[in-house]
Protein backbone atom coordinates (compact mmCIF):
# COMPACT_ATOMS: atom_id res chain seq x y z
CA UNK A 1 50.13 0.52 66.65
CA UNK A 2 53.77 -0.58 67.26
CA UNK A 3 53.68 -2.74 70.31
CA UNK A 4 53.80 -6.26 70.17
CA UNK A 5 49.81 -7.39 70.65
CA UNK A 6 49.72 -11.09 71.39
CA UNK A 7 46.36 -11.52 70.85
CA UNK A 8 46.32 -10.41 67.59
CA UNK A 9 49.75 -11.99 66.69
CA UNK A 10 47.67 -15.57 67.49
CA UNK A 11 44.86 -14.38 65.62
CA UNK A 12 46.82 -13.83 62.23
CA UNK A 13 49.11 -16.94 63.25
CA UNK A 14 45.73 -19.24 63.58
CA UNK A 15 44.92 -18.42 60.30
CA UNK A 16 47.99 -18.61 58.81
CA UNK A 17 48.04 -21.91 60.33
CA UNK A 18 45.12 -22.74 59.25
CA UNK A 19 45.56 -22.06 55.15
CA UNK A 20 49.18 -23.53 55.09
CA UNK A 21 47.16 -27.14 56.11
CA UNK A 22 44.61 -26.63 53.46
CA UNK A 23 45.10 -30.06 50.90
CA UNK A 24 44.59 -29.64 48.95
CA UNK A 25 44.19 -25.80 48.10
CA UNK A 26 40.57 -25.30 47.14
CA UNK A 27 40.25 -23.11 43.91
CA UNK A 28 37.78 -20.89 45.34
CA UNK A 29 35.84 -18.70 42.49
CA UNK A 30 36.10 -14.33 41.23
CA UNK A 31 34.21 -12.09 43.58
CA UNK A 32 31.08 -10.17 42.55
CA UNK A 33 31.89 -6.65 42.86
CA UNK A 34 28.98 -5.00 44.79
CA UNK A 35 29.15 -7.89 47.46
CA UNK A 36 32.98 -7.13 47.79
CA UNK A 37 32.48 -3.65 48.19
CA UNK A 38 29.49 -4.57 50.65
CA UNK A 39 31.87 -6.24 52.73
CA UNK A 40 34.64 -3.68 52.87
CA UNK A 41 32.07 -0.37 53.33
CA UNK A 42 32.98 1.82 56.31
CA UNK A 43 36.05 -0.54 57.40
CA UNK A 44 38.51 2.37 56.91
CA UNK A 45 37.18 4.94 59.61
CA UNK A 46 39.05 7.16 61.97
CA UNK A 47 38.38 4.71 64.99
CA UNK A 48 39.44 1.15 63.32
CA UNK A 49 37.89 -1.73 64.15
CA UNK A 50 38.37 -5.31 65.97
CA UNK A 51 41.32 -7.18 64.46
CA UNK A 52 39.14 -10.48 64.71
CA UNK A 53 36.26 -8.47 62.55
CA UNK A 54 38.59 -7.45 59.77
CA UNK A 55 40.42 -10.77 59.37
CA UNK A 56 37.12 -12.25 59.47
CA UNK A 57 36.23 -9.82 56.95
CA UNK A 58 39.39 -11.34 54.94
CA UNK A 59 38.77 -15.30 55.64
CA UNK A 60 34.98 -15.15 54.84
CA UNK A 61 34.95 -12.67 51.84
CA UNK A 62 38.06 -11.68 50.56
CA UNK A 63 40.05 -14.49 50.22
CA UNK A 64 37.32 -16.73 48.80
CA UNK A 65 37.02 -14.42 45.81
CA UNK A 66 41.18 -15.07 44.73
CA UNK A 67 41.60 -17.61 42.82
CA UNK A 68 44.59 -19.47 44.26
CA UNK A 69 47.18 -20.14 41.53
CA UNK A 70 48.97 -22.98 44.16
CA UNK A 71 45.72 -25.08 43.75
CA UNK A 72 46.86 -28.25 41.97
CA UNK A 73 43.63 -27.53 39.88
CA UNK A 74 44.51 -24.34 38.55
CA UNK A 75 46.36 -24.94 35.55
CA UNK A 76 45.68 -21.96 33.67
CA UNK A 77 48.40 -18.80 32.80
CA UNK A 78 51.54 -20.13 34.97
CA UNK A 79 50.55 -21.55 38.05
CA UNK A 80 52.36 -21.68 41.61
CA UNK A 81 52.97 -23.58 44.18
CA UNK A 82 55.17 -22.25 46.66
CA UNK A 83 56.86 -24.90 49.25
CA UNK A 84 55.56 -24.77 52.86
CA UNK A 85 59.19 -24.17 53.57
CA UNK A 86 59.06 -21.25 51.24
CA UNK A 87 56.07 -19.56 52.61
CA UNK A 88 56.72 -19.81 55.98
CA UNK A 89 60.14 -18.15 55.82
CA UNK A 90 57.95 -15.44 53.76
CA UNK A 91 56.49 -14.97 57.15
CA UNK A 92 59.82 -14.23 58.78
CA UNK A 93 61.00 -11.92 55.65
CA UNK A 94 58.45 -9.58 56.61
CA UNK A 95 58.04 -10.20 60.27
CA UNK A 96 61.80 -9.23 60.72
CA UNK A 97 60.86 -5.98 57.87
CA UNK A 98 63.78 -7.31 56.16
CA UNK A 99 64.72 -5.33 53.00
CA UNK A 100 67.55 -6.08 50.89
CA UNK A 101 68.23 -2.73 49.43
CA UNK A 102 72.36 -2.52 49.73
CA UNK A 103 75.27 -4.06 51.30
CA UNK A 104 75.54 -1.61 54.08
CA UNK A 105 71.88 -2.00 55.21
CA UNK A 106 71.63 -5.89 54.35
CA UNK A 107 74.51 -7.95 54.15
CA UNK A 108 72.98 -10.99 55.60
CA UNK A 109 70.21 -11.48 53.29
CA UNK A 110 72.49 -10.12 50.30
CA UNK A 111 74.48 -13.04 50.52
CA UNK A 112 72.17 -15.52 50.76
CA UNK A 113 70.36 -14.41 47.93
CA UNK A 114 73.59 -14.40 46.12
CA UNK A 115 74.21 -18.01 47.02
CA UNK A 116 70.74 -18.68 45.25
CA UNK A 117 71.52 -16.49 42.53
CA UNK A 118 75.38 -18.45 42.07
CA UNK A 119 73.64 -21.79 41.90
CA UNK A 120 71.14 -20.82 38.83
CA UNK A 121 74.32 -19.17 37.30
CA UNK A 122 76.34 -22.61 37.43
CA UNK A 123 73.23 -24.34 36.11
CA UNK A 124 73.13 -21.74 32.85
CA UNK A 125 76.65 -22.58 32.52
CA UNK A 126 77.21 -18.85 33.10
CA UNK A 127 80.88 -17.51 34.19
CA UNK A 128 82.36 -17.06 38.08
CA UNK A 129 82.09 -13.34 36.66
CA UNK A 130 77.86 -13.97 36.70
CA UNK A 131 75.71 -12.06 39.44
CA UNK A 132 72.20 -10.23 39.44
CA UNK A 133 69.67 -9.20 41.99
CA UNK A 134 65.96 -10.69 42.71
CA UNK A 135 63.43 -8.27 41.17
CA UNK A 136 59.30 -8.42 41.15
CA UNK A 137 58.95 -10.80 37.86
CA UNK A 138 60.29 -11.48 34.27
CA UNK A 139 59.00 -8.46 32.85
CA UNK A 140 61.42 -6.00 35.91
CA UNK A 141 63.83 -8.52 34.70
CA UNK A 142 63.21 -8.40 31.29
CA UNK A 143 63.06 -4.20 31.02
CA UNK A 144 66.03 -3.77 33.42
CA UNK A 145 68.53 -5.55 30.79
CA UNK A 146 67.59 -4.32 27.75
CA UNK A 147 68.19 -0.83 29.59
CA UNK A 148 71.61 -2.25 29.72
CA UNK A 149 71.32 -3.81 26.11
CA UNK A 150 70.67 -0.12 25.29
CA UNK A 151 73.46 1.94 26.90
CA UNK A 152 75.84 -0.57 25.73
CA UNK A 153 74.96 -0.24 21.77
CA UNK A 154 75.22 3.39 22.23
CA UNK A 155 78.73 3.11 23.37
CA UNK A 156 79.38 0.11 20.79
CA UNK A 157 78.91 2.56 18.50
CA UNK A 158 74.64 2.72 17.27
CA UNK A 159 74.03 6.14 16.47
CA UNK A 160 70.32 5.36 15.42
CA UNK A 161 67.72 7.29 17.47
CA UNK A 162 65.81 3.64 17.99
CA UNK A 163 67.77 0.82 18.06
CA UNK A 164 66.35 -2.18 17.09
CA UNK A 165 66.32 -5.57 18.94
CA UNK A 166 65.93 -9.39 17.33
CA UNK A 167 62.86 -11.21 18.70
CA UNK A 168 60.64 -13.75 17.76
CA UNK A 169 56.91 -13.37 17.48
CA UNK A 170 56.61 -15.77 20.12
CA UNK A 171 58.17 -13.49 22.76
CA UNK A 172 56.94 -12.63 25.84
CA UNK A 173 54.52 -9.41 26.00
CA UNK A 174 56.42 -7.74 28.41
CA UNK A 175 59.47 -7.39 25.72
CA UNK A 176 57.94 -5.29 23.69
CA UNK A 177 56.77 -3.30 26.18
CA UNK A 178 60.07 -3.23 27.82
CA UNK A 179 61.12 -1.70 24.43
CA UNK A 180 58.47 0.85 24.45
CA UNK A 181 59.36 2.24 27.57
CA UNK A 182 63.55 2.24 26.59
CA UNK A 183 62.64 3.93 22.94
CA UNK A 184 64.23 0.76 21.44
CA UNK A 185 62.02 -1.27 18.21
CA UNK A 186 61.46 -4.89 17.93
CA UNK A 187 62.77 -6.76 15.02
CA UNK A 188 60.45 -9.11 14.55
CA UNK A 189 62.19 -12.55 12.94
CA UNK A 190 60.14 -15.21 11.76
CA UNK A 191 60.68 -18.48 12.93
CA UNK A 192 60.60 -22.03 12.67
CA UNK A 193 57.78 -23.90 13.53
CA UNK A 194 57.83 -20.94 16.65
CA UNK A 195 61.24 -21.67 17.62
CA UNK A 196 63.85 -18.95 16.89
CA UNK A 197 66.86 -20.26 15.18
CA UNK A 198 69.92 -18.73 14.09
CA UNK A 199 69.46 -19.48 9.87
CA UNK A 200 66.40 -17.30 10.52
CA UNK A 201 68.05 -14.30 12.99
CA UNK A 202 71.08 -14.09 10.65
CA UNK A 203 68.89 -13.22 7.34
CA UNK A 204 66.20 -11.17 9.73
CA UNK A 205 69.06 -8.85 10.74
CA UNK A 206 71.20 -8.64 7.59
CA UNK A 207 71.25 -4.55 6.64
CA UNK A 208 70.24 -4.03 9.98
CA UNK A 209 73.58 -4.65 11.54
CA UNK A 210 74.68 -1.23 12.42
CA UNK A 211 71.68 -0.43 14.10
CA UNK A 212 71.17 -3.49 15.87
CA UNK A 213 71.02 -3.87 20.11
CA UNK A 214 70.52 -6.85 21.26
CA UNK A 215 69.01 -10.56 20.59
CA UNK A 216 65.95 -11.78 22.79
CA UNK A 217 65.40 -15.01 22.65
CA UNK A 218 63.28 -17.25 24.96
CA UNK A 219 63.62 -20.51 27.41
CA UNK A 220 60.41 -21.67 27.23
CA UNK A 221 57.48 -19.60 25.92
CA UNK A 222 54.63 -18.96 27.69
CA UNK A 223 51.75 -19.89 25.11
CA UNK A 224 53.48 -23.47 24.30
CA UNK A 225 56.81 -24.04 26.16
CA UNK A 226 58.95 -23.63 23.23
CA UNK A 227 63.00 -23.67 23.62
CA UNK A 228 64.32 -21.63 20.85
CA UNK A 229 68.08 -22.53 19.31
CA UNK A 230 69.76 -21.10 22.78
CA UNK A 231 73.06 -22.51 21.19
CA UNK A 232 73.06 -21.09 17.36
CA UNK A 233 71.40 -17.94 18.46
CA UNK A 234 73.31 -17.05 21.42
CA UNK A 235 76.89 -17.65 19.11
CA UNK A 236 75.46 -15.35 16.00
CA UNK A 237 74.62 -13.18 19.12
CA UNK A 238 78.41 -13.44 19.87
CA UNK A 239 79.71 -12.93 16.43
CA UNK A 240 77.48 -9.79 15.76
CA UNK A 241 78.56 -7.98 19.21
CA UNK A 242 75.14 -7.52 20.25
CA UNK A 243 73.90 -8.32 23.96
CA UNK A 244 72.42 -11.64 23.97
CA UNK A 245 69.56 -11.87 26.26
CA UNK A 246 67.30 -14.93 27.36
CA UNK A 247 63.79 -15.07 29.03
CA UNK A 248 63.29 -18.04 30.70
CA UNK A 249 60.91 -16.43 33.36
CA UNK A 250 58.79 -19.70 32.51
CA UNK A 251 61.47 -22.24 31.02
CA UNK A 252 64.22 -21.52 32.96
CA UNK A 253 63.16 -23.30 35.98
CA UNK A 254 63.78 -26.95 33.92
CA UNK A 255 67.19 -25.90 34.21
CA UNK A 256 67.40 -28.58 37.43
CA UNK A 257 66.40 -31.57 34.72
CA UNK A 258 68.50 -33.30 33.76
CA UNK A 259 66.97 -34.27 30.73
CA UNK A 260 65.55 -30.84 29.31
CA UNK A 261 69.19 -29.32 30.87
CA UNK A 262 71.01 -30.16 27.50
CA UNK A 263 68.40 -28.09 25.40
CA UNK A 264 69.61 -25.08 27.60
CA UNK A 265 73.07 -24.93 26.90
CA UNK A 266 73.35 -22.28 24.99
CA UNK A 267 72.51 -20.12 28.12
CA UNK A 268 76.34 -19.86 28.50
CA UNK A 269 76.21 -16.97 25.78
CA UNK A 270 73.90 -14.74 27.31
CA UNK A 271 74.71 -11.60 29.04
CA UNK A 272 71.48 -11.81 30.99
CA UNK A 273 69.05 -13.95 31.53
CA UNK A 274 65.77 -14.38 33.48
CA UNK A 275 63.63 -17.04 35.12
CA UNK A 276 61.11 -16.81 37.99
CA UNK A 277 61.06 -18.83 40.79
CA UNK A 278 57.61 -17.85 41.77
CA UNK A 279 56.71 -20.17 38.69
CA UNK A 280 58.39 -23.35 38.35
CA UNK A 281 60.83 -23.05 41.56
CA UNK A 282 58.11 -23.39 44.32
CA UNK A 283 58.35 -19.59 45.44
CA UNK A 284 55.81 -16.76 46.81
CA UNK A 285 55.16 -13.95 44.46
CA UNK A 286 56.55 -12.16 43.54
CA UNK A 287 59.94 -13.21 42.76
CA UNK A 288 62.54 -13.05 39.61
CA UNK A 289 65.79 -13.77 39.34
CA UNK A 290 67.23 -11.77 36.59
CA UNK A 291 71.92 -12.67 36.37
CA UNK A 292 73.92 -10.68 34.15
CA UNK A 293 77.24 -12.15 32.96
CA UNK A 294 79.05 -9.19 33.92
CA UNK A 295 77.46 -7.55 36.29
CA UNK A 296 79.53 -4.40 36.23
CA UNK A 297 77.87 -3.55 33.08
CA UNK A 298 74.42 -3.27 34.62
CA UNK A 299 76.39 -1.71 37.92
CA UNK A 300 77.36 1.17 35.83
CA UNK A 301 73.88 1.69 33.84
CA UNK A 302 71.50 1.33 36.93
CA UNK A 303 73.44 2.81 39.90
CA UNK A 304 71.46 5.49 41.36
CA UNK A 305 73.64 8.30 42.74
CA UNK A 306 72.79 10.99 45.27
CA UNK A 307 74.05 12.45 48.22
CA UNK A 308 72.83 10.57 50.48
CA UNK A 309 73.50 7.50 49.07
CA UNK A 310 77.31 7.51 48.61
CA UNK A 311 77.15 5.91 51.98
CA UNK A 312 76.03 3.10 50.41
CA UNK A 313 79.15 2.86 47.81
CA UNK A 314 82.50 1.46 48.72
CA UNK A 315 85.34 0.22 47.17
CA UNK A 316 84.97 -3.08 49.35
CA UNK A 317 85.56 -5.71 47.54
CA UNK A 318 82.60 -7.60 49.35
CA UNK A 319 80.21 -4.70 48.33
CA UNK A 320 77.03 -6.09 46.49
CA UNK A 321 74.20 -3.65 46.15
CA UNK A 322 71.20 -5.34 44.55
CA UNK A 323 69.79 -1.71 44.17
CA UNK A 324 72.89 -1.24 41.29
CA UNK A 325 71.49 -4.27 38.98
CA UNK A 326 67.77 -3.13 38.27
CA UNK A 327 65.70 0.14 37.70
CA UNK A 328 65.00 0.01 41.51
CA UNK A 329 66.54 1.44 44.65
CA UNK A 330 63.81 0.00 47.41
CA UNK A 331 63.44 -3.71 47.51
CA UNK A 332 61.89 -6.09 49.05
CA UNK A 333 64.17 -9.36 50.26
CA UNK A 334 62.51 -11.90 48.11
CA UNK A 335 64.67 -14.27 47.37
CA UNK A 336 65.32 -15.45 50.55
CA UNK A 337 62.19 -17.82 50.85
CA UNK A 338 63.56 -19.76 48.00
CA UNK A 339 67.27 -19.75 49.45
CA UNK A 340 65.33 -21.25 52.84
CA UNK A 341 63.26 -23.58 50.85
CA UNK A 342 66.60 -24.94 48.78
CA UNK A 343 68.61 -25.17 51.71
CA UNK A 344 65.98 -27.12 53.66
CA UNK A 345 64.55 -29.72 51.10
CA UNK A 346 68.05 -29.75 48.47
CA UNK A 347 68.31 -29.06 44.97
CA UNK A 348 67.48 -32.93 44.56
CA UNK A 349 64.05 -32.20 45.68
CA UNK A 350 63.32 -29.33 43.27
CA UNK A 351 64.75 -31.34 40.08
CA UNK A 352 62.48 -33.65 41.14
CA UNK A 353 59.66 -31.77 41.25
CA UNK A 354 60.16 -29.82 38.14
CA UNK A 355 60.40 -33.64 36.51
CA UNK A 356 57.28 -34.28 38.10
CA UNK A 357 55.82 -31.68 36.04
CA UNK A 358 57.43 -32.48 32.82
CA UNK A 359 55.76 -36.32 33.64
CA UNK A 360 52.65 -34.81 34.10
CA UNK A 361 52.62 -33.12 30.74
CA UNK A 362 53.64 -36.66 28.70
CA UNK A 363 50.75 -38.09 30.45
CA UNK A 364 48.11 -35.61 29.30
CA UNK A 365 49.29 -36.38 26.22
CA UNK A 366 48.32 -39.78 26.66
CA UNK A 367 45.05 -38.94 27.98
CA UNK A 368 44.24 -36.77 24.78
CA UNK A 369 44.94 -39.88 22.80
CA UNK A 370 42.36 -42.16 24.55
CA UNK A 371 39.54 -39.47 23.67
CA UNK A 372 38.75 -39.98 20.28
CA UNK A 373 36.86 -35.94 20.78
CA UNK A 374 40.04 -34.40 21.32
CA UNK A 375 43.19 -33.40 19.18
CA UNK A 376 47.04 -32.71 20.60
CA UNK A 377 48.49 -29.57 18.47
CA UNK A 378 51.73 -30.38 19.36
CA UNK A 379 54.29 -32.53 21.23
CA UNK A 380 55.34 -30.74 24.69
CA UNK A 381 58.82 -29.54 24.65
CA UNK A 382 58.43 -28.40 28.58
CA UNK A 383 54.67 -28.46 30.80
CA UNK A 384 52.57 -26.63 28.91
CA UNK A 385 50.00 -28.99 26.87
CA UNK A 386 47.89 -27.45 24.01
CA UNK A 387 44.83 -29.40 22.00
CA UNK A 388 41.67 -29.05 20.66
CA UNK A 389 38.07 -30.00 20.42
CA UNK A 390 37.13 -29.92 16.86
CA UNK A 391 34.16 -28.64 16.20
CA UNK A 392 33.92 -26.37 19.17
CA UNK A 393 33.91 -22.37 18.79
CA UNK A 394 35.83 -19.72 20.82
CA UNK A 395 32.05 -19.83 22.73
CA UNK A 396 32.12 -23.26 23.59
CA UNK A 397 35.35 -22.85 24.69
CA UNK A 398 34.65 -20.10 27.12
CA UNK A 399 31.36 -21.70 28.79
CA UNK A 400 33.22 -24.84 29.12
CA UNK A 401 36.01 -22.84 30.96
CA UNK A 402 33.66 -20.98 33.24
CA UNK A 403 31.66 -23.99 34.08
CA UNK A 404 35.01 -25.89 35.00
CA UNK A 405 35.31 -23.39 37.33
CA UNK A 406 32.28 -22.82 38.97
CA UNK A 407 31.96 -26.58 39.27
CA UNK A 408 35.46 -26.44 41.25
CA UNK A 409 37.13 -29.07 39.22
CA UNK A 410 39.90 -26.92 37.66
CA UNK A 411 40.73 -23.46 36.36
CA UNK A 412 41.51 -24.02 32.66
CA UNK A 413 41.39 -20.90 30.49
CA UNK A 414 41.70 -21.59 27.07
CA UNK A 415 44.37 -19.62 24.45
CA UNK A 416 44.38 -18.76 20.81
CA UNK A 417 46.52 -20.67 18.62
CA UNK A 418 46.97 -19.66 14.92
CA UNK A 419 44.00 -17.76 15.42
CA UNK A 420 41.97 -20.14 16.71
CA UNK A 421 40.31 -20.49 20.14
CA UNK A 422 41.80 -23.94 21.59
CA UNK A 423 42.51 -25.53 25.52
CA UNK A 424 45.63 -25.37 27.33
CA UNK A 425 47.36 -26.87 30.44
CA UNK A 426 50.23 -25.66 32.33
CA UNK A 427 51.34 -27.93 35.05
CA UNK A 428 53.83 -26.92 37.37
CA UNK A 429 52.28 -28.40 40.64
CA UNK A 430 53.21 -31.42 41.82
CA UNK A 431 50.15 -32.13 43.84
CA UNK A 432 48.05 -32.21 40.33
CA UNK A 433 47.09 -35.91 39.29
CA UNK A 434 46.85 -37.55 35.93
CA UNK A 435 43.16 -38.43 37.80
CA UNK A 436 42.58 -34.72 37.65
CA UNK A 437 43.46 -34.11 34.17
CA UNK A 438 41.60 -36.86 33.13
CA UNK A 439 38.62 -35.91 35.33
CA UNK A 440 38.03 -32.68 33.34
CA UNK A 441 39.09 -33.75 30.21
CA UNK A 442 36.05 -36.11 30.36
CA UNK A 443 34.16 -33.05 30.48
CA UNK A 444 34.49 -32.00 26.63
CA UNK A 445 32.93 -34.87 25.86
């Protein structure tokens, strides 16, 4: 099991080959359950099979029942669409079974991930101080500060058993189940046409002062793209002492525009903030960036101690254990496909592309205007479209979704929007055409 087989290295390597040159990406379509479980019965047996079989297996069966999320058709959720650059190094990642637990055990990759993680800190406007540590996705991120959020109000002096934090009902799922799990409650504050702003945080919270954790506020929600008031809330943030933390697993990405960069300056107040590059920065799942303005805070809240790992802490100055800034020890070296994929194609490229997308959205909104059968909700702040076909039901909705997908001409799952079934894009790929989106929105006619 642990030599080197080249056969079976060229096997894999064909069809890795093979699906990087796919363009464009097909869709494909969800498996039927008996025929999946058809195709896998009696593959795991005591005398294992031929490797061509199995990745047969795979190519003919498996894989054609994921839908791939780097199609430029599906626009549905948050898509993906990983450079070549980025998957390839992917490869190498595991290939080389690099992990990128500590300093002692993974310097190299540390550092480059680190260099990644310093560039998205200058962009936030965040402090030389700023550092963090690649995690799974925004909602590790997300649940591994507000542990910090949590420690720190106990030692700022919240005595309540459940502190509370400040959100908005537009925030992402996984805060309050991030809360859940850290016994903390959500203050729910409402907001302004869905945009958190400080007028409404500072009445939301007065009486609640002493009992207050922490601010969440959000760079781009997922249902619509909103940008709440970064600047006013993250300075009432300030001025209550109260950890100020943004998710911008979606949003954040806009960061290299230059035109949306403005809306985002407020990010200099946060203490920690989030944003996934396996959305809107072209990189493989899973992969979250989550950057702490003083990291030493999280350091001393998620530092697992044990015998054998005081190895593993120093007082080197250079030290930089990405194992100290999350709820993990293991990890996985993701972040280097995106530090590959930057240093190869610039950061010109990916402002670019992340423009591309923002493009993409102003001319869907164009195309919603030529159909007289169709209605925009609301201007796009980021690339996430929303609009309606009056006089459809949540029904029609559905059928039309399925059949756009069974047809192959996109993946478009529609969303509920003050309580009523409507469509929704999300463009992040910058292989999808106004020609597409125009293609299926002639098919609500």
């Amino acid at each position: 099991m642990f030599e080197f087989d080249e056969q079976l290295a060229e096997l894999v390597l064909a069809y890795c080959r093979e699906r990087l040159a796919l363009a464009p990406v097909p869709l494909d379509l969800p498996g039927a359950k008996a025929e999946l479980e058809d195709a896998l019965a009696g593959l795991l047996r005591p005398g294992g099979n031929d490797p061509a079989h199995v990745l047969e297996i795979f190519a003919e069966k498996l894989a054609p029942a994921v839908l791939s999320c780097d199609s430029p058709r599906f626009l549905s959720f948050i898509p993906a669409a990983p450079t070549k650059a980025a998957l390839l190094f992917d490869m190498v990642v595991s290939c080389s079974s690099l992990q990128g637990t500590s300093w002692l055990e993974a310097a190299g990759a540390v550092s480059a991930e680190n260099q990644v993680l310093r560039l998205l800190a200058d962009l936030a406007g965040l402090p030389d101080t700023a550092g963090g540590v690649f995690v799974s996705g925004g909602s590790a991120g997300n649940l591994s500060a507000l542990v910090v959020a949590r420690d720190l109000s106990r030692r700022r002096g919240v005595t309540v058993d459940r502190p509370k934090v400040a959100v908005s009902e537009q925030a992402h799922t996984s805060v309050a189940k991030a809360l859940h799990v850290v016994g903390m409650d959500a203050l729910v504050v409402p907001t302004e046409d869905r945009r958190l702003t400080a007028g409404q945080l500072r009445a939301a919270v007065a009486g609640h002062e002493h009992e207050l954790a922490a601010v969440v506020a959000t760079a781009g929600t997922t249902n619509a793209g909103i940008i709440d008031d970064l600047e006013g809330v993250g300075a009432l943030a300030r001025e209550l002492g109260v950890w100020f933390h943004v998710d911008g697993a979606y949003g954040g990405a806009a960061l290299f525009s230059e035109r949306i960069r403005p809306r985002y300056a407020g990010l200099r107040h946060a203490d920690s903030f989030v944003v996934d590059p396996h959305k809107w920065l072209f990189a493989p799942f899973d992969c979250a960036a989550l950057l702490y303005r003083e990291p030493r805070y999280a350091k001393a809240v998620h530092t697992q101690d044990a015998g054998y790992l005081e190895v593993l802490h120093t007082d080197a100055p250079e030290e930089w254990n990405p194992s100290d800034f999350a709820y993990h020890l293991t990890r996985r070296a993701r972040g280097l496909p995106l530090w590959f994929s930057l240093a190869v194609h610039g950061t010109d490229a990916y402002r670019d592309a992340v423009d591309a997308a923002l493009d993409l959205a102003t001319a869907a909104v164009e195309l919603i205007g030529q159909r007289p059968y169709l209605e925009l909700l609301r201007e796009p702040e980021l690339s996430v479209v929303l609009f309606r076909r009056p006089g459809w039901t949540a029904g029609d909705y559905h059928t039309w979704s399925f059949r756009l997908l069974a047809d192959q001409v996109g993946f478009v799952t529609p969303t509920v929007w003050d309580g009523e079934t409507v469509a929704r894009f999300c463009f992040l790929h910058p292989g999808t055409t106004p020609a597409m989106v125009a293609e299926i929105l002639d098919t609500m006619a």
